[in-house]
C-alpha atoms as a PDB file:
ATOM      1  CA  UNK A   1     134.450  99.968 108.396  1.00  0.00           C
ATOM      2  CA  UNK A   2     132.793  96.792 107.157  1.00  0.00           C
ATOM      3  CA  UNK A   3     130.012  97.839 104.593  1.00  0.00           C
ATOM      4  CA  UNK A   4     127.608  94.979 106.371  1.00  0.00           C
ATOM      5  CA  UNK A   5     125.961  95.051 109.814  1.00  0.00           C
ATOM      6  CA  UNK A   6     123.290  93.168 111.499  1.00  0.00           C
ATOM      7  CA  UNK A   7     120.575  93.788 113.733  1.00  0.00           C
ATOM      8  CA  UNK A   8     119.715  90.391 116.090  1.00  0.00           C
ATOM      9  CA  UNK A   9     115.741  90.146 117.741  1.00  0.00           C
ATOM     10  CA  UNK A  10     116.406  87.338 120.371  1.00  0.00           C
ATOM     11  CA  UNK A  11     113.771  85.708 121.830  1.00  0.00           C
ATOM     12  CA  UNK A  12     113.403  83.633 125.396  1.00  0.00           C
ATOM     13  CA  UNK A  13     110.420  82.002 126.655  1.00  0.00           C
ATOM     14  CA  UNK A  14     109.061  78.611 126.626  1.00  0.00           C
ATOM     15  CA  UNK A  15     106.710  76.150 125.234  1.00  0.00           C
ATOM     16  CA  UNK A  16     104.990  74.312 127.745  1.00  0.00           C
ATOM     17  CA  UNK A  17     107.552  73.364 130.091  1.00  0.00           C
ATOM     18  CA  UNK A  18     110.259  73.360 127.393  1.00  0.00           C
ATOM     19  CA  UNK A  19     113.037  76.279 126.779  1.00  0.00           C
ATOM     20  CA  UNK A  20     112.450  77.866 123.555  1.00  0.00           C
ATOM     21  CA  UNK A  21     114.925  76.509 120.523  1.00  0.00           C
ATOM     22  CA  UNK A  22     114.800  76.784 117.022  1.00  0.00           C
ATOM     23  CA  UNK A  23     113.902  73.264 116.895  1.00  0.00           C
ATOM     24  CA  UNK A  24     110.267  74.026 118.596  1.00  0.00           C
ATOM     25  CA  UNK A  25     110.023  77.706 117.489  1.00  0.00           C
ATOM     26  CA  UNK A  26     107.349  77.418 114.484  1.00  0.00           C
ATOM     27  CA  UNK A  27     107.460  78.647 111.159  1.00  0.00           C
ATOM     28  CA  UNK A  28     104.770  81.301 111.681  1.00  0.00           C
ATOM     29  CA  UNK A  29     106.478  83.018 114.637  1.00  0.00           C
ATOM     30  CA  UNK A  30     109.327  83.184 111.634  1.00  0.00           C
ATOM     31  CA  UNK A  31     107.295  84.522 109.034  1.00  0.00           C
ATOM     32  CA  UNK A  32     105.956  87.086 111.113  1.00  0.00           C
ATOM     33  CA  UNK A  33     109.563  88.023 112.309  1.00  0.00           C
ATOM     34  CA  UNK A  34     110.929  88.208 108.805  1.00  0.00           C
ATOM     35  CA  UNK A  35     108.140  90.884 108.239  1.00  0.00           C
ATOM     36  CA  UNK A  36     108.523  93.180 111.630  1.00  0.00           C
ATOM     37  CA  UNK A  37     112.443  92.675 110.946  1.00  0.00           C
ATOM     38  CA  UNK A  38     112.062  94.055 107.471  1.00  0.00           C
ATOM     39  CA  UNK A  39     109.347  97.315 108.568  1.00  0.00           C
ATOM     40  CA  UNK A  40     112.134  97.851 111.280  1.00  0.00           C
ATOM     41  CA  UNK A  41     114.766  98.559 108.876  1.00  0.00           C
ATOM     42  CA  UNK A  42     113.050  99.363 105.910  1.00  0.00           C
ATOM     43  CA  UNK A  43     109.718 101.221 106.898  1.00  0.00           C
ATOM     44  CA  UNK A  44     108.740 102.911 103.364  1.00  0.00           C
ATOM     45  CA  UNK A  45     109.430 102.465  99.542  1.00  0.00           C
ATOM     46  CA  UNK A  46     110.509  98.539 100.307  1.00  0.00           C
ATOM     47  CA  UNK A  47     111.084  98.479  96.309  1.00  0.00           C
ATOM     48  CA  UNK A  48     114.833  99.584  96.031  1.00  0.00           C
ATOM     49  CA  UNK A  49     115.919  98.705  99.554  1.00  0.00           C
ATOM     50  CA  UNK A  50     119.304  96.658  99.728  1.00  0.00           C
ATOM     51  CA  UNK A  51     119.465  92.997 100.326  1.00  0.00           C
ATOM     52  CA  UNK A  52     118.594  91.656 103.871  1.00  0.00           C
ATOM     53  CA  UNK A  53     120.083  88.083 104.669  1.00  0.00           C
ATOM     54  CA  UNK A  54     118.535  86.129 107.732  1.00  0.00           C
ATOM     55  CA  UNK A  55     119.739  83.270 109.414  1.00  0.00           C
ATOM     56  CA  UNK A  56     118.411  81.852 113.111  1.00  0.00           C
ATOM     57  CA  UNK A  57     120.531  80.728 115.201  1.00  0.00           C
ATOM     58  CA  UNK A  58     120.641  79.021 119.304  1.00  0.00           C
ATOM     59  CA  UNK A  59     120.647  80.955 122.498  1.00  0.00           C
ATOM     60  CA  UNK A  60     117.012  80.773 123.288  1.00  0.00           C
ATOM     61  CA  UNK A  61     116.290  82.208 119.389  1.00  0.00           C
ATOM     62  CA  UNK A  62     118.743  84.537 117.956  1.00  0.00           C
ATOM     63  CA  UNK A  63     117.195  86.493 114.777  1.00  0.00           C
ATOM     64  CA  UNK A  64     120.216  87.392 112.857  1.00  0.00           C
ATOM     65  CA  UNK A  65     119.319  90.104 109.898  1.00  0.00           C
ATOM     66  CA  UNK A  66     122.235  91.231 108.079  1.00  0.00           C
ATOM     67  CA  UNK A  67     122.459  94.368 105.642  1.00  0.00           C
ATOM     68  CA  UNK A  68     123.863  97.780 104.534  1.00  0.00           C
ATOM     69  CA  UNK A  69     125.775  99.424 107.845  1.00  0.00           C
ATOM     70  CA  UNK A  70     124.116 102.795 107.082  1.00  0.00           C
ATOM     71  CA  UNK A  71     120.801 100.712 107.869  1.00  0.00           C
ATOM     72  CA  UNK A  72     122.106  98.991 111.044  1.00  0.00           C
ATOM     73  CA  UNK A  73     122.864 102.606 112.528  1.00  0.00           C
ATOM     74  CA  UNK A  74     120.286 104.290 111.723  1.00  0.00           C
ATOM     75  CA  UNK A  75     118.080 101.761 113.256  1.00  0.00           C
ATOM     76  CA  UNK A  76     120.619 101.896 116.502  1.00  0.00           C
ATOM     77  CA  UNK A  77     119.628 105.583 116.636  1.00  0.00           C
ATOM     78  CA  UNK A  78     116.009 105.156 116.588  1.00  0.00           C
ATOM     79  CA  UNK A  79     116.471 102.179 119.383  1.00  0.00           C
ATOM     80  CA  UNK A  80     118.081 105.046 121.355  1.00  0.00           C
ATOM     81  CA  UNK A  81     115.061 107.142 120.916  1.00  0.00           C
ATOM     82  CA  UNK A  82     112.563 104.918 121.604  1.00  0.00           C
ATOM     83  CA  UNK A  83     114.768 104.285 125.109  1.00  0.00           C
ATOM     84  CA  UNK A  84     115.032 107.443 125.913  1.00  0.00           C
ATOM     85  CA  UNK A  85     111.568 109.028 124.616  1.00  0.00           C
ATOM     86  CA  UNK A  86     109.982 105.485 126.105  1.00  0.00           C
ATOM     87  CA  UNK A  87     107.296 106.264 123.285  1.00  0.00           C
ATOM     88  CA  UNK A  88     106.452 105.024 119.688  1.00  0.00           C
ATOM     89  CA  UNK A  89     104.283 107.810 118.604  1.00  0.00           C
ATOM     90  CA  UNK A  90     107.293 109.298 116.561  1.00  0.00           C
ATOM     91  CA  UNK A  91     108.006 106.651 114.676  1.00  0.00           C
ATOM     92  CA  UNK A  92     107.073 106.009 110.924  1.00  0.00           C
ATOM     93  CA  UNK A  93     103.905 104.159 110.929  1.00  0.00           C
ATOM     94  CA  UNK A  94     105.256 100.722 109.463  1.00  0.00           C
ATOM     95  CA  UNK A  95     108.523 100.719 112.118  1.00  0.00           C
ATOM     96  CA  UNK A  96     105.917 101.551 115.078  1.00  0.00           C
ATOM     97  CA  UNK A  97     103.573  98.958 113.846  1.00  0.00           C
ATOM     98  CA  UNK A  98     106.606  96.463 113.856  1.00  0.00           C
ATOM     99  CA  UNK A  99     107.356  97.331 117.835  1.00  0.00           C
ATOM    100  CA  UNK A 100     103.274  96.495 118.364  1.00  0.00           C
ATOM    101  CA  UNK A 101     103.380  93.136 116.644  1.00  0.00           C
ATOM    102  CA  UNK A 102     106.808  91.985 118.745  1.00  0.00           C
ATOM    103  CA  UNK A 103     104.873  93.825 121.846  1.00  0.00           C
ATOM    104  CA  UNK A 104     101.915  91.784 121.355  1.00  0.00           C
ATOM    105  CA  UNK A 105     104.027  88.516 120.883  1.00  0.00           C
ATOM    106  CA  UNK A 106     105.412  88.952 124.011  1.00  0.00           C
ATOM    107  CA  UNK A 107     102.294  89.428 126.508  1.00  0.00           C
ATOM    108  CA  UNK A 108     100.710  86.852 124.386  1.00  0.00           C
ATOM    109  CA  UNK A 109     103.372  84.237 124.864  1.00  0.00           C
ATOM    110  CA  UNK A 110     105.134  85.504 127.345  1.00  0.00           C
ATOM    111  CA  UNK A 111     107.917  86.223 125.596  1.00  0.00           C
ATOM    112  CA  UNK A 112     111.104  88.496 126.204  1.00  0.00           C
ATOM    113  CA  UNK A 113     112.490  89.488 122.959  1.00  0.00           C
ATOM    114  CA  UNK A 114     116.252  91.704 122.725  1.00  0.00           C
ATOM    115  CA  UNK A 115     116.693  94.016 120.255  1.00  0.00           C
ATOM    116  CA  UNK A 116     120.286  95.366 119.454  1.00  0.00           C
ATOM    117  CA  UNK A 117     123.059  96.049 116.841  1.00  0.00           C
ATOM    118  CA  UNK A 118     126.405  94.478 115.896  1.00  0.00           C
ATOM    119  CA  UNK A 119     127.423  97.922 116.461  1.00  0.00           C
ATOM    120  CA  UNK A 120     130.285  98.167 119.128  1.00  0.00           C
ATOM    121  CA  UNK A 121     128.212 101.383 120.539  1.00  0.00           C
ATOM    122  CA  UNK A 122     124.774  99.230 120.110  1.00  0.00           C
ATOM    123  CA  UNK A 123     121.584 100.261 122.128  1.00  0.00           C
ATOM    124  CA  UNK A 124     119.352  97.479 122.917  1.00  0.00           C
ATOM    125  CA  UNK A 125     115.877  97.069 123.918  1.00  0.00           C
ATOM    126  CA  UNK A 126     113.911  95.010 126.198  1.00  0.00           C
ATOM    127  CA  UNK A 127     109.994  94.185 125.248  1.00  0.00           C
ATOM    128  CA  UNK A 128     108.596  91.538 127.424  1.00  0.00           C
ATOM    129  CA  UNK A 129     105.135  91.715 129.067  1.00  0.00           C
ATOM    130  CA  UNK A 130     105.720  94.140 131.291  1.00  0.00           C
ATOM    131  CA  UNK A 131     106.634  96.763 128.863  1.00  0.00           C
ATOM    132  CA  UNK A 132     104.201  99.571 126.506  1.00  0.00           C
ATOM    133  CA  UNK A 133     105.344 100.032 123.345  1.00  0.00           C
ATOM    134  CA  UNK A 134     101.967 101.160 121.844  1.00  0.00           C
ATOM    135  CA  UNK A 135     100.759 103.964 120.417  1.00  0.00           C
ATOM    136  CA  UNK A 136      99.078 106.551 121.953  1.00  0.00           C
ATOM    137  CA  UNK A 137      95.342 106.496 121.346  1.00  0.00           C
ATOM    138  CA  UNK A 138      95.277 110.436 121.583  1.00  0.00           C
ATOM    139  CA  UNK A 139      98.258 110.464 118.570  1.00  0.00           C
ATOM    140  CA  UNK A 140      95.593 108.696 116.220  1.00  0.00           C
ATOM    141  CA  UNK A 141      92.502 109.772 115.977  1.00  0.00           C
ATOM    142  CA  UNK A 142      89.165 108.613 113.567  1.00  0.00           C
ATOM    143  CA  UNK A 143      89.005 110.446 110.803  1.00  0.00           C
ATOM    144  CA  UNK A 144      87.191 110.791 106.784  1.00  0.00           C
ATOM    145  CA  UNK A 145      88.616 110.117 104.179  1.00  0.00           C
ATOM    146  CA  UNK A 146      87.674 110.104  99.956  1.00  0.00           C
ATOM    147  CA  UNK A 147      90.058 107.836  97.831  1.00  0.00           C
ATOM    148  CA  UNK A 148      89.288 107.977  94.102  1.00  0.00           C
ATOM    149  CA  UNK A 149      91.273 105.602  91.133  1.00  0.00           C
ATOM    150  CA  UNK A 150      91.149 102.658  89.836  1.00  0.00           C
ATOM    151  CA  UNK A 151      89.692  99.250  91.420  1.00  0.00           C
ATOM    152  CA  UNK A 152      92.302  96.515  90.891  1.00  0.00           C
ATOM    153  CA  UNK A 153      90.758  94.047  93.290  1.00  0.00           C
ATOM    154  CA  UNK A 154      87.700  93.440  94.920  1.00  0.00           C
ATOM    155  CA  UNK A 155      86.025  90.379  97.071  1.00  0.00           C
ATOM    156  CA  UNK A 156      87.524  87.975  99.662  1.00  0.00           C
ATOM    157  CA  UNK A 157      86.661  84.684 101.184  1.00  0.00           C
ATOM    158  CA  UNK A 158      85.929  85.914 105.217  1.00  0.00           C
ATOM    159  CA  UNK A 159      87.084  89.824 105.162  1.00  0.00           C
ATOM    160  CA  UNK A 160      86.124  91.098 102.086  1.00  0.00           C
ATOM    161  CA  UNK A 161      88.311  93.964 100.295  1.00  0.00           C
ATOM    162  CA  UNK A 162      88.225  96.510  97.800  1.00  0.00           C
ATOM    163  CA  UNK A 163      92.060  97.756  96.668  1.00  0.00           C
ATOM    164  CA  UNK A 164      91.895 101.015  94.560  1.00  0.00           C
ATOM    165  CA  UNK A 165      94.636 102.347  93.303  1.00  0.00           C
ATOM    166  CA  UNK A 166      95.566 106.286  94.168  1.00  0.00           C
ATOM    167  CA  UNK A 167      98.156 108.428  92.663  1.00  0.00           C
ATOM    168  CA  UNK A 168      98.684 109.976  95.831  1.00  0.00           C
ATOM    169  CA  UNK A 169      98.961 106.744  97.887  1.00  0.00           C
ATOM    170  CA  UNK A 170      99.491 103.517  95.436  1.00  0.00           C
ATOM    171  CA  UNK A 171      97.282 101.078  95.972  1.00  0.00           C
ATOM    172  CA  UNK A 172      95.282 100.946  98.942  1.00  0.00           C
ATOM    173  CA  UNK A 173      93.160  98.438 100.830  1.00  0.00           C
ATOM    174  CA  UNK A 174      89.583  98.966 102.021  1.00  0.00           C
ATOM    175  CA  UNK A 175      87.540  96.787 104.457  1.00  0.00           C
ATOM    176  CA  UNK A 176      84.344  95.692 102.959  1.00  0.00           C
ATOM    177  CA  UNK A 177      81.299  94.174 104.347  1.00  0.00           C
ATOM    178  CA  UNK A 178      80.639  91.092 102.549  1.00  0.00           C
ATOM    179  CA  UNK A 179      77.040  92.096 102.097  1.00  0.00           C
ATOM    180  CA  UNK A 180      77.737  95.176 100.141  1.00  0.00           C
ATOM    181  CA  UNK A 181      80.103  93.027  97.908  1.00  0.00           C
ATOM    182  CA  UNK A 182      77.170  90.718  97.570  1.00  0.00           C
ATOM    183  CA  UNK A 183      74.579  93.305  96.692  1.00  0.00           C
ATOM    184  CA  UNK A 184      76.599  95.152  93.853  1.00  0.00           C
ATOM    185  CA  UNK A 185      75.147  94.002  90.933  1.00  0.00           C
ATOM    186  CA  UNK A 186      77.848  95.808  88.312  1.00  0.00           C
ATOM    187  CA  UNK A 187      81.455  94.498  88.265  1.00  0.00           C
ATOM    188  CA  UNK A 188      84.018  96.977  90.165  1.00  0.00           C
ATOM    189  CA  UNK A 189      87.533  95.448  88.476  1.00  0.00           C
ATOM    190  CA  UNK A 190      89.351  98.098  86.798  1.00  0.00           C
ATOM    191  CA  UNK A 191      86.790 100.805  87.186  1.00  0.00           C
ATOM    192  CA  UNK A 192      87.289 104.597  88.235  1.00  0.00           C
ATOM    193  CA  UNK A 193      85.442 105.216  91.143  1.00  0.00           C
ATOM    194  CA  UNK A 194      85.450 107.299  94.318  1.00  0.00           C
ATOM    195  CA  UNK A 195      85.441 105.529  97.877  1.00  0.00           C
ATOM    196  CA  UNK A 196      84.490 107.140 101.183  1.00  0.00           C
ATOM    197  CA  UNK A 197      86.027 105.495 104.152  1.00  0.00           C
ATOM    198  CA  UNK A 198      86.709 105.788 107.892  1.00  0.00           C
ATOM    199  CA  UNK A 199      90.291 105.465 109.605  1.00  0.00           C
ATOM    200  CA  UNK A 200      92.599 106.525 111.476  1.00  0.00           C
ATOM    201  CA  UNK A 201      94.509 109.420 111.366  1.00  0.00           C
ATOM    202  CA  UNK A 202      97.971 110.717 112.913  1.00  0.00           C
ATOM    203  CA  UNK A 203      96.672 113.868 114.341  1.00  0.00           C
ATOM    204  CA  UNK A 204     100.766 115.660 113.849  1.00  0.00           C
ATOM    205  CA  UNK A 205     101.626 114.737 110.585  1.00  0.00           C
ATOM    206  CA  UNK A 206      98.541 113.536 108.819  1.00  0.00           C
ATOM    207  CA  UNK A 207      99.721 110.151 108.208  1.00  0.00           C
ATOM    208  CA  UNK A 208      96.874 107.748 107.208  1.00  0.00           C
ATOM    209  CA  UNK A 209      96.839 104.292 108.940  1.00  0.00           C
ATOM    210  CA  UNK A 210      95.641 102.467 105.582  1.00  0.00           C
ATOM    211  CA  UNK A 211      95.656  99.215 107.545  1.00  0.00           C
ATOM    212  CA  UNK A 212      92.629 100.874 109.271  1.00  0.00           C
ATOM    213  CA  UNK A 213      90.203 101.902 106.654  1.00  0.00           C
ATOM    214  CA  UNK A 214      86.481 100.555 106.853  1.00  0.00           C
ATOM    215  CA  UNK A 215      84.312 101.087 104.163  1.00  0.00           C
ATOM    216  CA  UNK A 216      81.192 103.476 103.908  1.00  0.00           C
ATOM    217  CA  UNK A 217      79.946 104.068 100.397  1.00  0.00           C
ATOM    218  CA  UNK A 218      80.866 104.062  96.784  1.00  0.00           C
ATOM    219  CA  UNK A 219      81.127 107.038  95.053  1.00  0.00           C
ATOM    220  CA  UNK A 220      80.401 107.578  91.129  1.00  0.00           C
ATOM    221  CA  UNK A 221      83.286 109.485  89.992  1.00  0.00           C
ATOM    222  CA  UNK A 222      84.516 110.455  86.388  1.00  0.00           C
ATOM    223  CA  UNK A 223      87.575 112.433  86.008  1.00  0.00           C
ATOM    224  CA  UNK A 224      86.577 115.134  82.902  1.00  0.00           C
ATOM    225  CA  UNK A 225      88.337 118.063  81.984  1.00  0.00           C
ATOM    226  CA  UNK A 226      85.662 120.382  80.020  1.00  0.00           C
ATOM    227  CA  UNK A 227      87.228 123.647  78.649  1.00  0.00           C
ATOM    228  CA  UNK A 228      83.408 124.943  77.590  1.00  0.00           C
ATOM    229  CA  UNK A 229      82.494 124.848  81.065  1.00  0.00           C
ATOM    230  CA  UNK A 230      85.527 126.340  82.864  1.00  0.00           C
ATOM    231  CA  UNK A 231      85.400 129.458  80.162  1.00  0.00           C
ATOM    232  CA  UNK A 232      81.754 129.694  80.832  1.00  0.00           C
ATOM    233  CA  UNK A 233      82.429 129.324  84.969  1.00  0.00           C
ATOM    234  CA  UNK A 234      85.250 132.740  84.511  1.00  0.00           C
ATOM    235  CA  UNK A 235      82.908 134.534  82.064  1.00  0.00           C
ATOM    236  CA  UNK A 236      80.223 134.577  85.025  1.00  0.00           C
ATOM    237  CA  UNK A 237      83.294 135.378  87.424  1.00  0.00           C
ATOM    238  CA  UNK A 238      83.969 138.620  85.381  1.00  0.00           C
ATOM    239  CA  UNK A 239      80.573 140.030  84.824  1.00  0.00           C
ATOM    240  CA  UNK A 240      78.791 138.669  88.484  1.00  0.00           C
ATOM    241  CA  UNK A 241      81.140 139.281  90.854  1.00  0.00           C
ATOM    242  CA  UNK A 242      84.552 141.169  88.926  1.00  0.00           C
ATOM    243  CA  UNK A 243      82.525 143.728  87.126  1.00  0.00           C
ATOM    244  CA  UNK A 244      80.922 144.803  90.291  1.00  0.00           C
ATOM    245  CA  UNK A 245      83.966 145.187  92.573  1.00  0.00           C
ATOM    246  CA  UNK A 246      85.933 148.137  92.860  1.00  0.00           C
ATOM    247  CA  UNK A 247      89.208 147.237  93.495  1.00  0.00           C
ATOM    248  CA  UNK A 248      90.375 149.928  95.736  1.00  0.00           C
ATOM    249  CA  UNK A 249      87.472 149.397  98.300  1.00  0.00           C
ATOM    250  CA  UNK A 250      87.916 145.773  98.129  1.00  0.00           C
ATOM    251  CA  UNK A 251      91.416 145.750  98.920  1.00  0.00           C
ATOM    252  CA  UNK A 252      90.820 148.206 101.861  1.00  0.00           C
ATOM    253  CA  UNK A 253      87.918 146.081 103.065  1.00  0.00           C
ATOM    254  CA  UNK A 254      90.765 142.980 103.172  1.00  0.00           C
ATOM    255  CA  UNK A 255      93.193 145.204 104.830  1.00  0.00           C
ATOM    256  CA  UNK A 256      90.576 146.228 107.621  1.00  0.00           C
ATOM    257  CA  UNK A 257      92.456 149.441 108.823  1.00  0.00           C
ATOM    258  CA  UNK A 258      95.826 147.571 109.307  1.00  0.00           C
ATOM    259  CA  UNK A 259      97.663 149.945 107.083  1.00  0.00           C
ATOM    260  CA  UNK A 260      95.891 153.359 108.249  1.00  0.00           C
END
């Protein structure tokens, strides 16, 4: 079996009154292509992910991705599922974002766009106008959230951002009024501090939408180990709480009866 495979997104439609080439498709409709194509494939760590060639190509416009087979049918697999389950919800959060962006191409410009393999067993499907593939509302729901690390960037010329960086999640990207931004009379860069934010939440599997985080309040936060006051936090322990308990009773108490 050939060690290379390709996935091709083509697109029909027109502009104006004129079919749809590649010699009136614009660059940005390209750019933002080369992005989805890439989330398709390659939804996570993007860092060590195998080389994905592109060319574009007639027949309204063909999309032509090639890359590592195991890729192409894996991606054929989750085309099947999305066909079958006629849902997104699922999916990882970058690949179902990537189905959104090529859904809201096509109501917006009335687009159809094809999605299949070079696989001889290829799935393909069909998002035009007509079609849902969106999220479910219920899936994601608003939720709190407290980031703490290290500001690497702050400000922006119309949608201002803060980017902290997380050990749990990298570096992640916080809407910011302008106004706050404005007010803050200390500088933020490279500073450890504590954010509180609102998002969106996967309500299955906890997944944070970090594209959806909106700003609330700073919070001052200094990471300290003190070995004083976690010896003097277990010496109360023993002789407040410990050195009043006996253990039998307590354990009963925890049992409640079940094994009388």
């Amino acid at each position: 079996m050939d060690k290379i495979g390709q996935i091709e997104i083509r697109v029909t439609g027109t502009v104006g009154n004129i079919e749809l080439t590649p010699d009136n498709y614009d660059i940005r409709e390209i750019i933002a292509m080369l992005e989805n194509a890439e989330n398709l494939l390659y939804p996570n760590d993007k860092k060590d992910r195998p080389t994905i060639s592109y060319s574009i190509e007639k027949g309204s416009v063909r999309h032509i991705f090639k890359t590592s087979i195991q890729y192409i049918i894996g991606f054929n697999a989750i085309i099947g599922q999305v066909l079958q389950m006629q849902s997104i919800d699922f999916l990882d959060l970058s690949t179902a974002k990537a189905f959104e962006n090529i859904q809201e191409m096509a109501v917006k410009r009335d687009y159809t766009f094809s999605i299949k393999t070079s696989l001889d067993y290829t799935n393909e499907i069909i998002v035009d106008r007509n079609s849902k593939f969106r999220r479910s509302e219920s899936v994601w729901g608003d939720a709190e959230f407290y980031f703490y690390g290290k500001v690497t960037n702050a400000g922006g010329k119309d949608k201002a951002n803060i980017h902290i960086y997380t050990d749990e999640l990298g570096t992640v990207r916080i809407q910011t009024p302008i106004s706050f931004l404005e007010k803050y009379n200390e500088n933020l860069l490279y500073k450890t501090l504590g954010i509180r934010a609102l998002g969106k939440q996967h309500s299955e599997t906890g997944e944070i939408d970090t594209t959806s985080l909106k700003f609330v309040e700073l919070i001052d936060y200094q990471r300290k180990y003190d070995e004083n006051y976690l010896s003097n936090l277990r010496e109360k322990a023993k002789k407040n709480w410990l050195g009043n308990i006996n253990a039998d009773n307590w354990l009963k108490e925890l049992r409640g009866g079940y094994d009388a």
